[in-house]
N, C-alpha and C. Protein backbone atom coordinates (compact mmCIF):
# COMPACT_ATOMS: atom_id res chain seq x y z
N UNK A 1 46.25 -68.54 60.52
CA UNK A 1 45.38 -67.70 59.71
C UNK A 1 44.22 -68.55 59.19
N UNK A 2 43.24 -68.63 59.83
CA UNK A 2 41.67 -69.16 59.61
C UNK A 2 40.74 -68.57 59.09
N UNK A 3 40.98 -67.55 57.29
CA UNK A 3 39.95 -66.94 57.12
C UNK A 3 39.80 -67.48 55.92
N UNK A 4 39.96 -68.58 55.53
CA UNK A 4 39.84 -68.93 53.96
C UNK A 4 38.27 -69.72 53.83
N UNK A 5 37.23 -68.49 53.52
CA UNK A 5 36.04 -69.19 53.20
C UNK A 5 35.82 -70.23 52.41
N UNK A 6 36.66 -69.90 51.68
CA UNK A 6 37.22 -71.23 49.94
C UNK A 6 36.96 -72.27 50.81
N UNK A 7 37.90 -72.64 51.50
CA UNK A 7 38.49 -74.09 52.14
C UNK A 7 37.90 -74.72 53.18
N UNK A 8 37.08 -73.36 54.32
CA UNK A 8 35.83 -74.03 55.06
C UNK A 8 34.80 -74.74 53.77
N UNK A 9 34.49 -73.98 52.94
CA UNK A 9 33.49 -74.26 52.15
C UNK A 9 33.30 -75.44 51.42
N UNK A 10 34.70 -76.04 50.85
CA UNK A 10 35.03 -76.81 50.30
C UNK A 10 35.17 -77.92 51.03
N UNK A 11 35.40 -77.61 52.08
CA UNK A 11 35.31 -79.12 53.25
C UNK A 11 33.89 -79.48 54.16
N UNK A 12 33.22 -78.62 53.61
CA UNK A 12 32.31 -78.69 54.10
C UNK A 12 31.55 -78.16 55.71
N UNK A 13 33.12 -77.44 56.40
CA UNK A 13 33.06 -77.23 57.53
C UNK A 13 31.72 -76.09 57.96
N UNK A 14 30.73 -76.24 58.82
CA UNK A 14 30.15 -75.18 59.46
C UNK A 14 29.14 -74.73 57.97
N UNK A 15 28.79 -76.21 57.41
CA UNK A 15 28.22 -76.08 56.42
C UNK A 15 26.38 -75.79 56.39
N UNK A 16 25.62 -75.91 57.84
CA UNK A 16 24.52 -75.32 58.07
C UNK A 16 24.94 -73.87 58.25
N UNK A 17 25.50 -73.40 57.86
CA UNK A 17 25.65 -71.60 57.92
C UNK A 17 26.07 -71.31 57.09
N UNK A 18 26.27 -71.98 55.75
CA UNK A 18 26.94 -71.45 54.27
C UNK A 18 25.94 -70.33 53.98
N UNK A 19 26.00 -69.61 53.32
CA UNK A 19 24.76 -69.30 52.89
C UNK A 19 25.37 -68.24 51.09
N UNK A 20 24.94 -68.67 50.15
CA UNK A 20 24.55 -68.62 48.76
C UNK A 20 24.36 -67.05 48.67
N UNK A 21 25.00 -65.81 48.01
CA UNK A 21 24.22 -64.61 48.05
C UNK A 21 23.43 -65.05 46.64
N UNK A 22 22.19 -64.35 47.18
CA UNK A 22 21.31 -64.51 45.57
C UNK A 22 21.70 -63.10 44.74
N UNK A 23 20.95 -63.24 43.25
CA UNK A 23 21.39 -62.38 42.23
C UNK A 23 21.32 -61.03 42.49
N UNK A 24 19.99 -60.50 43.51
CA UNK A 24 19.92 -59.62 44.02
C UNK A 24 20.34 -58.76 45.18
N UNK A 25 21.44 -59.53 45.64
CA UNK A 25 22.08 -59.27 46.84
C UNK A 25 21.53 -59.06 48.31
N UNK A 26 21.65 -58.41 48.96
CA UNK A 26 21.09 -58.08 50.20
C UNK A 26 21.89 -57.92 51.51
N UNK A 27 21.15 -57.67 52.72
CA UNK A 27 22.38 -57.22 53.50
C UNK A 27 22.21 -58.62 55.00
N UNK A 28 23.59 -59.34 55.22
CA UNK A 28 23.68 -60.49 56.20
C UNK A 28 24.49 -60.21 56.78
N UNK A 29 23.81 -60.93 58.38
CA UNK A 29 24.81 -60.88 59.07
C UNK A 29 26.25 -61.92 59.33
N UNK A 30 27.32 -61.69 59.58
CA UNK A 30 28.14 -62.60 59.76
C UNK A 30 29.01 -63.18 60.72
N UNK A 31 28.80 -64.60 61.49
CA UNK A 31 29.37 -64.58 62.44
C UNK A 31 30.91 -64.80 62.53
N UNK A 32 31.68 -64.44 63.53
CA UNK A 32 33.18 -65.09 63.14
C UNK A 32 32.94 -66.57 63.75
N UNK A 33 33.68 -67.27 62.64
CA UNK A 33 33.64 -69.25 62.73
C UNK A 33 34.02 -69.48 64.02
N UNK A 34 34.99 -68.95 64.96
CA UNK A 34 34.92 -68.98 66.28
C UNK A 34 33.98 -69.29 66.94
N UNK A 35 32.73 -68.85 66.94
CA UNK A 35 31.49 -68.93 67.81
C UNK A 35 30.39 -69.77 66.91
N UNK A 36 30.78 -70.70 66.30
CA UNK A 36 30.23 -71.64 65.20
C UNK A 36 29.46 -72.11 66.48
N UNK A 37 29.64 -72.74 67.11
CA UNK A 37 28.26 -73.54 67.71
C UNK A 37 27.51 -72.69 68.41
N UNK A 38 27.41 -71.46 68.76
CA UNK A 38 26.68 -70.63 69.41
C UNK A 38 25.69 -69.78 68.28
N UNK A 39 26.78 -69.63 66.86
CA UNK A 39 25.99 -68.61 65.82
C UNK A 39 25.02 -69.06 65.46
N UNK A 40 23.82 -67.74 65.11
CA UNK A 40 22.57 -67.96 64.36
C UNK A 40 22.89 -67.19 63.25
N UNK A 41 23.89 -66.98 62.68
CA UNK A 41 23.93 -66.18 61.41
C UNK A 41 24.55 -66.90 60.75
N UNK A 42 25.27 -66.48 59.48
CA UNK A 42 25.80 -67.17 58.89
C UNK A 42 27.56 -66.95 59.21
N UNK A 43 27.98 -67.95 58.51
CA UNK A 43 29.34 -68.09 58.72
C UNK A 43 30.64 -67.92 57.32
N UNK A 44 29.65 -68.40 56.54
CA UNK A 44 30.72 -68.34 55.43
C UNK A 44 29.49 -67.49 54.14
N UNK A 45 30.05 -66.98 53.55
CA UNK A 45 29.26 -66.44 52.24
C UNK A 45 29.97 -66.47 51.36
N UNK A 46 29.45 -67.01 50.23
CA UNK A 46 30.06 -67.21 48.69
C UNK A 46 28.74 -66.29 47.68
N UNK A 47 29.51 -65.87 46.90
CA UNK A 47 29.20 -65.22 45.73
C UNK A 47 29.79 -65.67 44.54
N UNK A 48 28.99 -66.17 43.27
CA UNK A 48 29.58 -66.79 42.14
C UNK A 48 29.77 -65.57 41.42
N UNK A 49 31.40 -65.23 41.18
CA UNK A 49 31.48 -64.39 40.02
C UNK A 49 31.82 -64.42 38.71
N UNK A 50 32.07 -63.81 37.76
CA UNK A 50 32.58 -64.16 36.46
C UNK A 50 34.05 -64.45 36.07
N UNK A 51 34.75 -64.67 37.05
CA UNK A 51 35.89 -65.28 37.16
C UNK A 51 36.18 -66.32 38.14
N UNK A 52 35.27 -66.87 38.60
CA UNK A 52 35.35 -67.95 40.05
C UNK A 52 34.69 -67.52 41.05
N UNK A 53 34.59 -67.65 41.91
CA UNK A 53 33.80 -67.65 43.59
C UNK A 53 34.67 -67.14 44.19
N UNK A 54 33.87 -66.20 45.05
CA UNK A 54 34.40 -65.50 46.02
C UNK A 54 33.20 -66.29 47.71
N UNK A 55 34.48 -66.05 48.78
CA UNK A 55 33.94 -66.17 49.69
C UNK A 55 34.34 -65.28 50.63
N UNK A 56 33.67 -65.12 51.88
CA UNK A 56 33.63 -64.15 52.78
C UNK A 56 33.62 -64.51 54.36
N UNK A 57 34.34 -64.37 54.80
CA UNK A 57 34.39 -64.67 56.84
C UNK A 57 34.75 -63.28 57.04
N UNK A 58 34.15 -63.74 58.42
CA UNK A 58 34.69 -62.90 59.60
C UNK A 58 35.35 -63.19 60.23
N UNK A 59 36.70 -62.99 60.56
CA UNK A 59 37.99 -63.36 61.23
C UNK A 59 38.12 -63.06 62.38
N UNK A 60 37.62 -63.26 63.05
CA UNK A 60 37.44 -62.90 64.52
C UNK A 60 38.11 -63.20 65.71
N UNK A 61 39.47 -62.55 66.40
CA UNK A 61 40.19 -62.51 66.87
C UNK A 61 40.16 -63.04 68.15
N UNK A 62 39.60 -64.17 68.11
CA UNK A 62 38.92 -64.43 69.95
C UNK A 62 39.70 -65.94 69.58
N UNK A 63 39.96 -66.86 71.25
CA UNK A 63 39.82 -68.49 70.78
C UNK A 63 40.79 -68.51 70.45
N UNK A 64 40.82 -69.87 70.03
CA UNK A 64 41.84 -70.24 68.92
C UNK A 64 42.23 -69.63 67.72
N UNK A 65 41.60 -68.63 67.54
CA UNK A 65 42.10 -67.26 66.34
C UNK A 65 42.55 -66.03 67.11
N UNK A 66 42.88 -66.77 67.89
CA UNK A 66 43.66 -64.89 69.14
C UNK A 66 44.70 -64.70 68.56
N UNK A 67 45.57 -65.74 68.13
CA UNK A 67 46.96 -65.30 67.60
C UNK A 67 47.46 -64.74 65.86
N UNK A 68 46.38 -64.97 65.41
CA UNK A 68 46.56 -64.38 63.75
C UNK A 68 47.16 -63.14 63.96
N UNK A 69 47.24 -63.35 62.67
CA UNK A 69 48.46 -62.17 62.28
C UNK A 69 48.06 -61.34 60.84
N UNK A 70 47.13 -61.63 60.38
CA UNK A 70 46.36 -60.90 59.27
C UNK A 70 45.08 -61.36 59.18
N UNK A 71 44.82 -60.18 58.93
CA UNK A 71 43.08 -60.04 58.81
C UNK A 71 42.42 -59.97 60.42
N UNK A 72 42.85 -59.71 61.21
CA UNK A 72 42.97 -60.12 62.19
C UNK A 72 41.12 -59.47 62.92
N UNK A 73 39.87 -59.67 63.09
CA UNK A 73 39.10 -58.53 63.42
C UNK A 73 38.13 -58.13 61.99
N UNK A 74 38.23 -58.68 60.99
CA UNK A 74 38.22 -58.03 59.74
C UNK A 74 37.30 -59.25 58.77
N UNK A 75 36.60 -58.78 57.99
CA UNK A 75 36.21 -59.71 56.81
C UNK A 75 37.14 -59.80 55.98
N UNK A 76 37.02 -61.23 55.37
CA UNK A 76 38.37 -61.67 54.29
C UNK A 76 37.42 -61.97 53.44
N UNK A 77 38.04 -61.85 52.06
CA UNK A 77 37.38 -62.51 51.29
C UNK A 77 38.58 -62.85 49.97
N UNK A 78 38.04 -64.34 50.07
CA UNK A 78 38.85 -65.14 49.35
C UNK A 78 38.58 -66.02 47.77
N UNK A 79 39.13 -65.96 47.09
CA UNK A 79 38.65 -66.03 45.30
C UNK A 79 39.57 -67.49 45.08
N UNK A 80 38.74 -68.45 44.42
CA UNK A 80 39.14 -69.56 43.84
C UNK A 80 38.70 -69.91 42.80
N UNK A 81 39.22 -70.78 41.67
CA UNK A 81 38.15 -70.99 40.75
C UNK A 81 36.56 -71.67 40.56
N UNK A 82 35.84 -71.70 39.65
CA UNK A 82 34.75 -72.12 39.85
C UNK A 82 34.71 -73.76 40.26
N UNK A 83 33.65 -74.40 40.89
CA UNK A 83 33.71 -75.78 41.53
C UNK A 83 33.72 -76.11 42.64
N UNK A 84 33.60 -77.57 42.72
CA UNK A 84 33.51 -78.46 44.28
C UNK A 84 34.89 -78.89 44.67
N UNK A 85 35.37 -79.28 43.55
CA UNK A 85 37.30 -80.12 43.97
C UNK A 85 37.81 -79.16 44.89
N UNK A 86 39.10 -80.26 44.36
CA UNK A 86 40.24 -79.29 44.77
C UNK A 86 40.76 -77.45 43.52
N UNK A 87 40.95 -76.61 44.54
CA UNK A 87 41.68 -75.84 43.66
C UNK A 87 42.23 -74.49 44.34
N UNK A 88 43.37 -74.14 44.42
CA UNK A 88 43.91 -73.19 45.02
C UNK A 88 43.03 -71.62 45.32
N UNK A 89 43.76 -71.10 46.07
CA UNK A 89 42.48 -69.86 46.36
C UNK A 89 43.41 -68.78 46.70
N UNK A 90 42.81 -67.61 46.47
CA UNK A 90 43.53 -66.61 46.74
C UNK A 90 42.65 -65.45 47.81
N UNK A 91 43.87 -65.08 48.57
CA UNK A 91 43.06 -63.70 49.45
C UNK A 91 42.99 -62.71 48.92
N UNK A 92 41.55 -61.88 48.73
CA UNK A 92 41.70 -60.99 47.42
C UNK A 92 41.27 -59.39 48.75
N UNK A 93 40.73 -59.58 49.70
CA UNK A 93 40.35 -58.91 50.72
C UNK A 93 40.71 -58.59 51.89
N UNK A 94 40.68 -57.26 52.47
CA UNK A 94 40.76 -57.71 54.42
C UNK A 94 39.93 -56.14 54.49
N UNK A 95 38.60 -56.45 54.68
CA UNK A 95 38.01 -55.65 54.87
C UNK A 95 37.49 -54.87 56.56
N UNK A 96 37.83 -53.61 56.78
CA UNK A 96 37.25 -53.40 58.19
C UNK A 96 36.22 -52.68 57.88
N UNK A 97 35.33 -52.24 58.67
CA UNK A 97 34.27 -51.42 58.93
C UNK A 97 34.30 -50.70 57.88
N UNK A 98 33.18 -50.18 57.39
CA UNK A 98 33.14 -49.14 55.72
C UNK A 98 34.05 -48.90 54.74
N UNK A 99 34.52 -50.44 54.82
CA UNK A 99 35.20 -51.01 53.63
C UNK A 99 34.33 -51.62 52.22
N UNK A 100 35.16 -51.59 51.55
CA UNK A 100 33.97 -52.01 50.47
C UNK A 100 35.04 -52.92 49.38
N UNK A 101 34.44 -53.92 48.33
CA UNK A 101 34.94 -54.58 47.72
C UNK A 101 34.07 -54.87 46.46
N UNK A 102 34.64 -54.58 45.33
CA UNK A 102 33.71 -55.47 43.87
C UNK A 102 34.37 -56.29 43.69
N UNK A 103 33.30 -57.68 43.47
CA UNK A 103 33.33 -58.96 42.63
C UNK A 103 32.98 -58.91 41.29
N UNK A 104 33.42 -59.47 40.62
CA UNK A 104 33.29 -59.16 39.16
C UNK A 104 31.96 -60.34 38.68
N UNK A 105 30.94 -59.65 38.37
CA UNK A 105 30.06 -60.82 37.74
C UNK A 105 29.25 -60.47 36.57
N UNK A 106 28.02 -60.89 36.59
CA UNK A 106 27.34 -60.76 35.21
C UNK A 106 26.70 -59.78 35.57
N UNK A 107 26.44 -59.34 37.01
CA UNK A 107 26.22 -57.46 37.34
C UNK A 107 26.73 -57.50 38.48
N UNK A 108 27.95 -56.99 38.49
CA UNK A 108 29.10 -56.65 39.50
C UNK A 108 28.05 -56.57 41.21
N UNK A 109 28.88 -57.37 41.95
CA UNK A 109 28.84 -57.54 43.26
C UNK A 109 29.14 -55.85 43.59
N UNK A 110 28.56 -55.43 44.84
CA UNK A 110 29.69 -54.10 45.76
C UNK A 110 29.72 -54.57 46.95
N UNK A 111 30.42 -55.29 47.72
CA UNK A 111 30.50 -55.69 49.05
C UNK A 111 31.08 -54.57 49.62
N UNK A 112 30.02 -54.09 50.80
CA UNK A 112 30.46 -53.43 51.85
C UNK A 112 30.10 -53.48 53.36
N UNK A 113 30.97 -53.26 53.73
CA UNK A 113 31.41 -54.05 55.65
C UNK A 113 30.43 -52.88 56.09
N UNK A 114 29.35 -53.45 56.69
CA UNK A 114 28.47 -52.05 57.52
C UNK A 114 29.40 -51.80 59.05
N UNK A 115 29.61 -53.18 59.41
CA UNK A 115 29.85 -53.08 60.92
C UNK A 115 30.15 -54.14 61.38
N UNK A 116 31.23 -54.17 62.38
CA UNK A 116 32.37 -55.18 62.91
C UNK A 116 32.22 -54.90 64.77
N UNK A 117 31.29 -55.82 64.95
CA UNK A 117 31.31 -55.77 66.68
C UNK A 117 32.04 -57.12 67.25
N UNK A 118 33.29 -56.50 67.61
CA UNK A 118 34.50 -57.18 68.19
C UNK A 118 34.17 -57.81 69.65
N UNK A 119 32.79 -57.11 70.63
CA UNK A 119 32.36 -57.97 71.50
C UNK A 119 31.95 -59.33 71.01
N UNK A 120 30.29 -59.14 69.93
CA UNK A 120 29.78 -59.99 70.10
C UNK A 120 30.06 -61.02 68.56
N UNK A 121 31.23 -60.43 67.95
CA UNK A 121 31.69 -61.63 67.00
C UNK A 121 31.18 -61.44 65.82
N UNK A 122 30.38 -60.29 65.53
CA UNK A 122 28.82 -60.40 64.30
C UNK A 122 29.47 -59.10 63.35
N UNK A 123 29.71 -59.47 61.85
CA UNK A 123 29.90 -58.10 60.92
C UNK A 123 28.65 -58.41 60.66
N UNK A 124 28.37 -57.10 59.75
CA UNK A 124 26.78 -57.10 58.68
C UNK A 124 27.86 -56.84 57.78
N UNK A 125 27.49 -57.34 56.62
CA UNK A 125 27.74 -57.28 54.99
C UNK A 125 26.56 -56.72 54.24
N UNK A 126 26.66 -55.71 53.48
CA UNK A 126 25.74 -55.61 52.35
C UNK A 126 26.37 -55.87 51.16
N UNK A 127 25.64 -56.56 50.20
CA UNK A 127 25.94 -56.55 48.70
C UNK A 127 25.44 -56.13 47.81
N UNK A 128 25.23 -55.64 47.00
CA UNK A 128 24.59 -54.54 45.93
C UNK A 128 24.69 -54.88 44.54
N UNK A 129 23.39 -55.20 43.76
CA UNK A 129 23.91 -54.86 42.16
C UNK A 129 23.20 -54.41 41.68
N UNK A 130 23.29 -54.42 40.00
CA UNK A 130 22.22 -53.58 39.24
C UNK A 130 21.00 -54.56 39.11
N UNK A 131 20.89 -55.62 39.71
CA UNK A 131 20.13 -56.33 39.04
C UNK A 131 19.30 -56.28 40.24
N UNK A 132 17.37 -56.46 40.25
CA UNK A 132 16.60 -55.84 41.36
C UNK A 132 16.25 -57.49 41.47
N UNK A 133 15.03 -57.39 42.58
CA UNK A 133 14.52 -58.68 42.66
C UNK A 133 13.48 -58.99 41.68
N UNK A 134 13.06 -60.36 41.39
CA UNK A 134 12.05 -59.86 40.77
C UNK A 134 10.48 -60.49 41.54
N UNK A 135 9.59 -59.53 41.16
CA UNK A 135 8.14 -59.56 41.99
C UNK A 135 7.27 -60.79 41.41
N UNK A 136 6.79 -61.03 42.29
CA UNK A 136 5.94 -62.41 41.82
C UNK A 136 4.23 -61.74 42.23
């Protein structure tokens, strides 16, 4: 089971594809870590919430992830406390297609799975809050 964004993240693995959601959210695409040297999207997504960090993969059932047994096809998303160390993590997600998930923050996350293409390896994620961008 290879979906713990926490622990890629924390090791630094496939760390040119981290990518930070900003305050205003928006909608990314996501590759499954499987196809890490081929992806142009991102791979892992973290969101800082008001109880720790959440992160986000695509679990993608191909490869050396053919044999999982949960989450299997699906975005995970996984909650640890805030920081760089060490610190345990939990699976708080297994999202498929027009699934949706809140993170708890200083204006609540809405993660929702637009779409899971099992050919080419790629979910889209949107995230949503009350908070807009702001214009310069």
């Amino acid at each position: 089971m290879c979906f713990n964004g926490a622990k890629l993240w924390q090791l630094g693995w496939f760390s040119d594809k981290h990518t930070e959601i900003p305050s205003f959210g928006g909608t990314f695409l996501l590759d499954g870590f499987t196809k890490y040297k081929t992806a142009s999207n991102s791979v892992v997504l973290k969101v800082v919430g008001n109880d720790g960090d959440y992160y986000a993969v695509f679990n993608w059932k191909v490869a050396h992830n053919k044999g999982t047994v949960e989450g299997g096809n699906q975005v995970t998303v996984v909650k640890r406390s805030s920081g760089t160390g060490y610190a345990e993590s939990e699976l708080v997600a297994k999202l498929s297609a027009s699934a949706s998930y809140v993170i708890p923050a200083t204006d609540s996350y809405t993660m929702v799975v637009n779409s899971i293409d099992t050919t080419n390896g790629v979910a889209s994620v949107t995230f949503t809050t009350t908070t807009a961008p702001v214009s310069l």
